[in-house]
PDB file of N, CA and C in Angstrom:
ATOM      1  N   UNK A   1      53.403 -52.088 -24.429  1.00  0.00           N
ATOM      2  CA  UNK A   1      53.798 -51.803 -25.785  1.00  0.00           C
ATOM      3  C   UNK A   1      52.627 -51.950 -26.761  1.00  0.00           C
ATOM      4  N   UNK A   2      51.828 -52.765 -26.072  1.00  0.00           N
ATOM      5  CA  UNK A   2      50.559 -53.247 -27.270  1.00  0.00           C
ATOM      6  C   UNK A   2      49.910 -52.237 -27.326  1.00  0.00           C
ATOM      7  N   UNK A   3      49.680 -51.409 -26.361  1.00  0.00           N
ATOM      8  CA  UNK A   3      48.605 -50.042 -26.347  1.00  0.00           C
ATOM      9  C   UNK A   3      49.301 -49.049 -27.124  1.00  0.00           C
ATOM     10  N   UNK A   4      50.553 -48.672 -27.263  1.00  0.00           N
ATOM     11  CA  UNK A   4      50.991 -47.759 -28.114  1.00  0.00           C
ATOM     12  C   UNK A   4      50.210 -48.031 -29.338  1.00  0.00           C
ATOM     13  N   UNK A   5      50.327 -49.251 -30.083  1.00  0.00           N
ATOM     14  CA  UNK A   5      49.877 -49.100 -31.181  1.00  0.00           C
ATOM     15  C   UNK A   5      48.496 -49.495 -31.260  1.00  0.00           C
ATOM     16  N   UNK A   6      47.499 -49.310 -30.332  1.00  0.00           N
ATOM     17  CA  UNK A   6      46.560 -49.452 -30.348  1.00  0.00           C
ATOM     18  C   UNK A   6      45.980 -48.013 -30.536  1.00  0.00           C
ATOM     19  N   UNK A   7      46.442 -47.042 -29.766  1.00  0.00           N
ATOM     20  CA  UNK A   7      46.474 -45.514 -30.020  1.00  0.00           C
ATOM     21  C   UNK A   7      46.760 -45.439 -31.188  1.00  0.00           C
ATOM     22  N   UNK A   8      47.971 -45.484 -32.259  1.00  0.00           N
ATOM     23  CA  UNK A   8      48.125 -45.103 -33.370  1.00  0.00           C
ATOM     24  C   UNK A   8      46.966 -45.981 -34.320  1.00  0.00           C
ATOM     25  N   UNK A   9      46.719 -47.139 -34.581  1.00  0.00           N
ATOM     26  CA  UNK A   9      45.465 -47.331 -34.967  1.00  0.00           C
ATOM     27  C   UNK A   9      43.578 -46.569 -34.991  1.00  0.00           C
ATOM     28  N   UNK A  10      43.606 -46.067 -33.368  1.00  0.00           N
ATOM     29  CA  UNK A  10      42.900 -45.306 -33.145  1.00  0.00           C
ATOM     30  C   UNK A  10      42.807 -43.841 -33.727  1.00  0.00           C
ATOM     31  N   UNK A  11      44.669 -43.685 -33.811  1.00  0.00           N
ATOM     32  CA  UNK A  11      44.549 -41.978 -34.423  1.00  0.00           C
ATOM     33  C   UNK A  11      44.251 -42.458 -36.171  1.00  0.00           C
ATOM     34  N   UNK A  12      44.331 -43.124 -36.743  1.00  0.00           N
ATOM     35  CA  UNK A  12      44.576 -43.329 -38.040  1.00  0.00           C
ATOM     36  C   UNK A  12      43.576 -43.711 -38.486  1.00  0.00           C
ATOM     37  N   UNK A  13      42.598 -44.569 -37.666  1.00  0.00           N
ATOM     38  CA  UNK A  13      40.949 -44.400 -37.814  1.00  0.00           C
ATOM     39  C   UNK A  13      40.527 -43.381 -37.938  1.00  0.00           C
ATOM     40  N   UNK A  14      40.723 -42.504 -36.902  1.00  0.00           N
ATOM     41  CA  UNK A  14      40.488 -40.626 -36.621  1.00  0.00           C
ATOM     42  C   UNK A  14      40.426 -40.191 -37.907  1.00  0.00           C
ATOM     43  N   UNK A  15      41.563 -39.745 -38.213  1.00  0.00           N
ATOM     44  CA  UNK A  15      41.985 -39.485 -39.576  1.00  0.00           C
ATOM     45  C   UNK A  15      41.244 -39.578 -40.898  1.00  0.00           C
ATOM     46  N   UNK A  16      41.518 -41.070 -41.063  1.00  0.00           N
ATOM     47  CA  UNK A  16      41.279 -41.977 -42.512  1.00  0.00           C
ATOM     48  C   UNK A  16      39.522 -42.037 -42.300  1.00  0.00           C
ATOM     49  N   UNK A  17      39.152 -42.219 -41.354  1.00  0.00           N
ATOM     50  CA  UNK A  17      37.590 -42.439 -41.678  1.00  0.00           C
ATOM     51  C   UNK A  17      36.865 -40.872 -41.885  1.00  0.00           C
ATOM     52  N   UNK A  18      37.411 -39.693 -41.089  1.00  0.00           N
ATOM     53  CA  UNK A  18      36.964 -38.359 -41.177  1.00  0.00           C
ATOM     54  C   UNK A  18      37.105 -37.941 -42.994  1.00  0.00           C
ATOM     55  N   UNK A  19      38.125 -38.332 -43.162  1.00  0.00           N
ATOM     56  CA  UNK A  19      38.460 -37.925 -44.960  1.00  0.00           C
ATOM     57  C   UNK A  19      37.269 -38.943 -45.954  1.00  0.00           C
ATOM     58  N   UNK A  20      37.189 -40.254 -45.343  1.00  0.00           N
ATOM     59  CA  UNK A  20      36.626 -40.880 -46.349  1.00  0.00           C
ATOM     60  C   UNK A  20      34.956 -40.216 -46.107  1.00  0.00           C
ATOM     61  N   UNK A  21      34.661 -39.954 -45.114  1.00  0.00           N
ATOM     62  CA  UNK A  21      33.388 -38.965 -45.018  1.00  0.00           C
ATOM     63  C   UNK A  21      33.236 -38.337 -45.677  1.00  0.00           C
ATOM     64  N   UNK A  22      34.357 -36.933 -45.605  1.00  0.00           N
ATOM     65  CA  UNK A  22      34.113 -35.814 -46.050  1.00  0.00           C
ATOM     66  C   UNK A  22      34.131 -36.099 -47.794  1.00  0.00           C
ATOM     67  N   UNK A  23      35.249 -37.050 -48.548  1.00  0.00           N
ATOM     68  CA  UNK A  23      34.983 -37.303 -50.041  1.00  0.00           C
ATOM     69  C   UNK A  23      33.801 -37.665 -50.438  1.00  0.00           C
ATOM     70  N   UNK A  24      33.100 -38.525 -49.424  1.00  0.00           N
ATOM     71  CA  UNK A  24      31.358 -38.695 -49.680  1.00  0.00           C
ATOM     72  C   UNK A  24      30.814 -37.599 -49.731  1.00  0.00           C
ATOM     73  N   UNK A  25      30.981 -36.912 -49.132  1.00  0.00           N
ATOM     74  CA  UNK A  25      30.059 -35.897 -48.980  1.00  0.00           C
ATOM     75  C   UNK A  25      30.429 -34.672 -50.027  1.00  0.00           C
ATOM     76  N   UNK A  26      31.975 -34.240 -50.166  1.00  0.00           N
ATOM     77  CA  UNK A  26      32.383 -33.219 -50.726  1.00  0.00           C
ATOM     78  C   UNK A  26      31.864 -34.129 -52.603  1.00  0.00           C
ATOM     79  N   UNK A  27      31.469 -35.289 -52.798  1.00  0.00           N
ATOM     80  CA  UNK A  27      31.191 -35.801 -54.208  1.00  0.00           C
ATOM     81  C   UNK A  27      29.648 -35.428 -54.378  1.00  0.00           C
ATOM     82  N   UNK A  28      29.020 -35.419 -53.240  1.00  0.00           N
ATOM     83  CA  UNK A  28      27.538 -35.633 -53.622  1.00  0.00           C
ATOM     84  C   UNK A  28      27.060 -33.873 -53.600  1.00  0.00           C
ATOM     85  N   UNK A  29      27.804 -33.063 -52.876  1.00  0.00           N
ATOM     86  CA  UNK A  29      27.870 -31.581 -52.721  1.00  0.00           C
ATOM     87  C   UNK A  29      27.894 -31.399 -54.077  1.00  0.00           C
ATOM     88  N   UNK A  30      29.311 -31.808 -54.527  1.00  0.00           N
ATOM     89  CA  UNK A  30      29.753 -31.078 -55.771  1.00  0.00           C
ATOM     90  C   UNK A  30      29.135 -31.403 -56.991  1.00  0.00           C
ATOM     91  N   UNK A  31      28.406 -32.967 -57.327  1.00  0.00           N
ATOM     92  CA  UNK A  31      27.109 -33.249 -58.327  1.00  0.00           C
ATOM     93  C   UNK A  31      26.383 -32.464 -58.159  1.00  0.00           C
ATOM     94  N   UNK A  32      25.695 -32.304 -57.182  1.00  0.00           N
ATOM     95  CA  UNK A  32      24.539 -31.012 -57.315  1.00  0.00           C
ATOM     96  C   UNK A  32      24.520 -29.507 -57.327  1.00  0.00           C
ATOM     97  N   UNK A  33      26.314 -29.471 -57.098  1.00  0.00           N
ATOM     98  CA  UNK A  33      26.607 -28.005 -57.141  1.00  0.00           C
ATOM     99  C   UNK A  33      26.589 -27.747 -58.599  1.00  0.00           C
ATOM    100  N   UNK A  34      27.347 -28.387 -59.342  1.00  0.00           N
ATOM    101  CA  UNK A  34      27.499 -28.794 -60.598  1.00  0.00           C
ATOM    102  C   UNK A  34      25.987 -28.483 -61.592  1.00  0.00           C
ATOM    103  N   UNK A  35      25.027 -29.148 -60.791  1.00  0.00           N
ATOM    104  CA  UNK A  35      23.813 -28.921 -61.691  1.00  0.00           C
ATOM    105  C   UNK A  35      22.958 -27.509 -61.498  1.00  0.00           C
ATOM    106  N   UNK A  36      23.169 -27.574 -60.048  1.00  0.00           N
ATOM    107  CA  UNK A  36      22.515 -25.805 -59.722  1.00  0.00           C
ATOM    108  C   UNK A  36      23.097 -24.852 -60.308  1.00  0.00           C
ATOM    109  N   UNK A  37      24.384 -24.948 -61.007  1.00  0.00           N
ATOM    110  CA  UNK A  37      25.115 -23.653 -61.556  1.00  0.00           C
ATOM    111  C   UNK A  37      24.946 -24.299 -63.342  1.00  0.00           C
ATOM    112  N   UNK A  38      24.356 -24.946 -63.653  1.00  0.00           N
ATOM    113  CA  UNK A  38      24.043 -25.578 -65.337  1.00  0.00           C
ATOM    114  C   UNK A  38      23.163 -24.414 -65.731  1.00  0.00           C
ATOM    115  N   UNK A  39      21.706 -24.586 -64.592  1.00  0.00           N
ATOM    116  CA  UNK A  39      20.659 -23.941 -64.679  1.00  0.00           C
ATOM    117  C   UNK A  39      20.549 -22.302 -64.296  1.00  0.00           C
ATOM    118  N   UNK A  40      21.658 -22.187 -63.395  1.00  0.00           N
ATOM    119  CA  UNK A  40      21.375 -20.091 -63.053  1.00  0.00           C
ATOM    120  C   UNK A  40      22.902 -20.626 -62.411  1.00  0.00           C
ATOM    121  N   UNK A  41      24.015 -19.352 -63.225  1.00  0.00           N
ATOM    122  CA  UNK A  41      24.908 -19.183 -62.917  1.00  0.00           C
ATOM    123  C   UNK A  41      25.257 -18.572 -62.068  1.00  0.00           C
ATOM    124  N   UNK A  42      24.661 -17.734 -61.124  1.00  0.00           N
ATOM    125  CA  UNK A  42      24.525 -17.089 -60.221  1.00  0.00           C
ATOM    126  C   UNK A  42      25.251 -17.843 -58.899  1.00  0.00           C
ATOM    127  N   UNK A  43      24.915 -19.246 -59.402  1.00  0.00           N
ATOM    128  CA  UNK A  43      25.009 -19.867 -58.141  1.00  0.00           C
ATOM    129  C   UNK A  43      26.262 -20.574 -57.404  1.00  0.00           C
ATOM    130  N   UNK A  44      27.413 -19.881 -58.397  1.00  0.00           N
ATOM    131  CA  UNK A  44      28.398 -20.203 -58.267  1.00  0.00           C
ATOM    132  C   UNK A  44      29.556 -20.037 -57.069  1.00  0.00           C
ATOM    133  N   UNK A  45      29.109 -18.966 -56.183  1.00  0.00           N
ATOM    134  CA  UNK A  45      29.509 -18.670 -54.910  1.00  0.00           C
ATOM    135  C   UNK A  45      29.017 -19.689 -54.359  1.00  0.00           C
ATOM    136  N   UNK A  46      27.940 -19.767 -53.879  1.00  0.00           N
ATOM    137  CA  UNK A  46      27.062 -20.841 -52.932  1.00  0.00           C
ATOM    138  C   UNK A  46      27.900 -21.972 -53.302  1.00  0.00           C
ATOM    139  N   UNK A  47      27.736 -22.388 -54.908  1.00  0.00           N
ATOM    140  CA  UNK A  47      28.542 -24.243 -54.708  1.00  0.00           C
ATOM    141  C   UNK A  47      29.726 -24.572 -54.461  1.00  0.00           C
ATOM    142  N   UNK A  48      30.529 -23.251 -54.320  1.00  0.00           N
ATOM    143  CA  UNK A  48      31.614 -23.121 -54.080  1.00  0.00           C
ATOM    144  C   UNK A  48      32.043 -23.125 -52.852  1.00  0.00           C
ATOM    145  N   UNK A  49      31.050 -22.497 -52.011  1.00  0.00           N
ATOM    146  CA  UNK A  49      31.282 -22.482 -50.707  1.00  0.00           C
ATOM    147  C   UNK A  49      30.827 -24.135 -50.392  1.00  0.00           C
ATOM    148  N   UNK A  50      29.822 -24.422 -50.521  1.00  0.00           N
ATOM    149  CA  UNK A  50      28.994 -25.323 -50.086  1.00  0.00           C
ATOM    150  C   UNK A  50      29.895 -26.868 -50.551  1.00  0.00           C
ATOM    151  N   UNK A  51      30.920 -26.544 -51.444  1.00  0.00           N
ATOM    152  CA  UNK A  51      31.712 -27.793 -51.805  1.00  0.00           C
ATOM    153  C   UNK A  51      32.829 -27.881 -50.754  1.00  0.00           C
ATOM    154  N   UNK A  52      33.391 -27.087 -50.490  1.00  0.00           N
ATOM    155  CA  UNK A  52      34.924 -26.569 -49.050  1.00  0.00           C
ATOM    156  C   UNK A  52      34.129 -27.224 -47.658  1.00  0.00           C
ATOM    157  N   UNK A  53      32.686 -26.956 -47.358  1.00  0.00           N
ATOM    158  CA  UNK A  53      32.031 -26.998 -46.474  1.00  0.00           C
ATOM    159  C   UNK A  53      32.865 -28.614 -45.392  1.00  0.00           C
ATOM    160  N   UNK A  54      32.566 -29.680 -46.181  1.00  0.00           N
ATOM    161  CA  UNK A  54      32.773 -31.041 -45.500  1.00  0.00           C
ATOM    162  C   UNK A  54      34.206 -31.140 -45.300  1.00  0.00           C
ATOM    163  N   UNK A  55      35.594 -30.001 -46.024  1.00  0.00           N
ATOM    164  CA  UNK A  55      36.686 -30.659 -45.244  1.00  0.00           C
ATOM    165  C   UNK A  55      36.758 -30.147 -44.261  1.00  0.00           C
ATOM    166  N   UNK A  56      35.934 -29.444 -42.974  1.00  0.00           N
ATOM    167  CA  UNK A  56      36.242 -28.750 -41.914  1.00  0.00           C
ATOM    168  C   UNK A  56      36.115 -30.204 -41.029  1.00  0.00           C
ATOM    169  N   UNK A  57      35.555 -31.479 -41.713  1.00  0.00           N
ATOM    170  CA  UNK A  57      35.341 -32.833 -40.889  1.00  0.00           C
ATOM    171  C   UNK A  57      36.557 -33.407 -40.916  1.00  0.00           C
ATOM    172  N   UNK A  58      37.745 -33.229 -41.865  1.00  0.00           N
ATOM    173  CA  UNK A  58      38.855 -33.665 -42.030  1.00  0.00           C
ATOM    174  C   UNK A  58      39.687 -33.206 -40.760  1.00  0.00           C
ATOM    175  N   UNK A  59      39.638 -31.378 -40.334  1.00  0.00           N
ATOM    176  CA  UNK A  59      40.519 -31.066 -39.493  1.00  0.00           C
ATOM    177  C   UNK A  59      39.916 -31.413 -37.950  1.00  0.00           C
ATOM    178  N   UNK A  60      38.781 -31.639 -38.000  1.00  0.00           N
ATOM    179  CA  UNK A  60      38.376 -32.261 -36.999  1.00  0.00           C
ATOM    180  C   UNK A  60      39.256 -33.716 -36.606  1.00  0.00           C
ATOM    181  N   UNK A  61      38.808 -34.418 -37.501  1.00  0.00           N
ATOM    182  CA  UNK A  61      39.679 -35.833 -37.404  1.00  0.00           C
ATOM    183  C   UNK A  61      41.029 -35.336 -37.079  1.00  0.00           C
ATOM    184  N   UNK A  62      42.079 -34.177 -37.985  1.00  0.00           N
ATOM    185  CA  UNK A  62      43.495 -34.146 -37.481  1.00  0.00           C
ATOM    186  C   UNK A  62      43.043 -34.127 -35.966  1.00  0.00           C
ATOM    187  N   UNK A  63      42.546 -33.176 -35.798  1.00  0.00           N
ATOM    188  CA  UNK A  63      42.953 -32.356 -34.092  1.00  0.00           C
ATOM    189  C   UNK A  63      42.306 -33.933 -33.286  1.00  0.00           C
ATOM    190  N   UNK A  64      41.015 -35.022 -33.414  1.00  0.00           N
ATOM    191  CA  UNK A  64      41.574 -35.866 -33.046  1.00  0.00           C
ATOM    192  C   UNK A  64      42.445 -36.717 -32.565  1.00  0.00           C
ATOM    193  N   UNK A  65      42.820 -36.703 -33.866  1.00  0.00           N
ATOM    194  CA  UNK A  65      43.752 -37.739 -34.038  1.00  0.00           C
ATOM    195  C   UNK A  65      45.001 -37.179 -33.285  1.00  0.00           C
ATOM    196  N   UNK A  66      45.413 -36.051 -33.510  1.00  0.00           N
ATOM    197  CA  UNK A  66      46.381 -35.514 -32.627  1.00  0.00           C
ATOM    198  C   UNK A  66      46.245 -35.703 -30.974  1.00  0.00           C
ATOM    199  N   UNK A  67      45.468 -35.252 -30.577  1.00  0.00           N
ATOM    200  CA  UNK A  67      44.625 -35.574 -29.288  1.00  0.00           C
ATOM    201  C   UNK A  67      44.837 -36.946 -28.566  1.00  0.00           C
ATOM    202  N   UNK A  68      44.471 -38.042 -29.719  1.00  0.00           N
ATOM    203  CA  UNK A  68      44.740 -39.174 -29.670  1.00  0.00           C
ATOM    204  C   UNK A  68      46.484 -39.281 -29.703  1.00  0.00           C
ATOM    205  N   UNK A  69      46.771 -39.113 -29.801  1.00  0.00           N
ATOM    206  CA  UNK A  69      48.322 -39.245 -30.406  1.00  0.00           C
ATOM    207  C   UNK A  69      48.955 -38.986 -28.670  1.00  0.00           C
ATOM    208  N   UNK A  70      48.711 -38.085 -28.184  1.00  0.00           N
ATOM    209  CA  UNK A  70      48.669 -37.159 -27.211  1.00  0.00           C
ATOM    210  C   UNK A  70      48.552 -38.115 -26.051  1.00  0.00           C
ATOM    211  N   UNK A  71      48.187 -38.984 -25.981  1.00  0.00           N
ATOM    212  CA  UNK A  71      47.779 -40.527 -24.819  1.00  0.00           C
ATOM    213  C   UNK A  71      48.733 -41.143 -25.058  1.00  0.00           C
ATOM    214  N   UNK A  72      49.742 -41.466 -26.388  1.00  0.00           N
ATOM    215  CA  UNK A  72      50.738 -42.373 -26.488  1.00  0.00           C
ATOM    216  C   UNK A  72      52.000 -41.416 -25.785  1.00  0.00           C
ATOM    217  N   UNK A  73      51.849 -40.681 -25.550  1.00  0.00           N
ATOM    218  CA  UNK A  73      53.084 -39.970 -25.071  1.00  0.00           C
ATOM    219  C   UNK A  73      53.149 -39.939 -23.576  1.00  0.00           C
ATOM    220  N   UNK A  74      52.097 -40.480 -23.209  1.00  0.00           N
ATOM    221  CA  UNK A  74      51.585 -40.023 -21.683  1.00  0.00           C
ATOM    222  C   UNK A  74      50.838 -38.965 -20.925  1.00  0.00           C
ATOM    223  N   UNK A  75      50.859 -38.358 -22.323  1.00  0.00           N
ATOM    224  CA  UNK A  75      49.703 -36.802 -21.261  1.00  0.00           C
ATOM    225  C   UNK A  75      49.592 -36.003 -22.330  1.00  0.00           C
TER     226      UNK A  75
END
């Protein structure tokens, strides 16, 4: 019984630490996206893209974490 929730801990690490990444990262993206488009507006595709970029680390963590999830069930 103890390992069940040792898995759900594990998936919820998965998860919760992939997001708190990607907000690091999607904050420090978006300050400098912020300033590259002050100076030449042009650049507003790029920071736009380049801000979306870090939650693809989030669905990573789901499919993890799912994965993980996937051991508490037995297979």
């Amino acid at each position: 019984m103890a390992e069940t929730g040792l898995i759900a801990i594990g998936a919820g690490l998965a998860i919760g630490l992939s997001a708190i990444g990607a907000a690091i990262a999607e904050k420090e993206i978006g300050a400098a996206a912020v300033g590259a488009m002050a100076e030449k507006e042009q650049l507003f595709g790029k920071g736009l893209l380049m801000t979306v970029i870090p939650e693809t680390l989030v669905i990573f963590g789901l499919v993890i974490a799912m994965m993980i999830l996937g051991l508490a069930k037995g297979g």
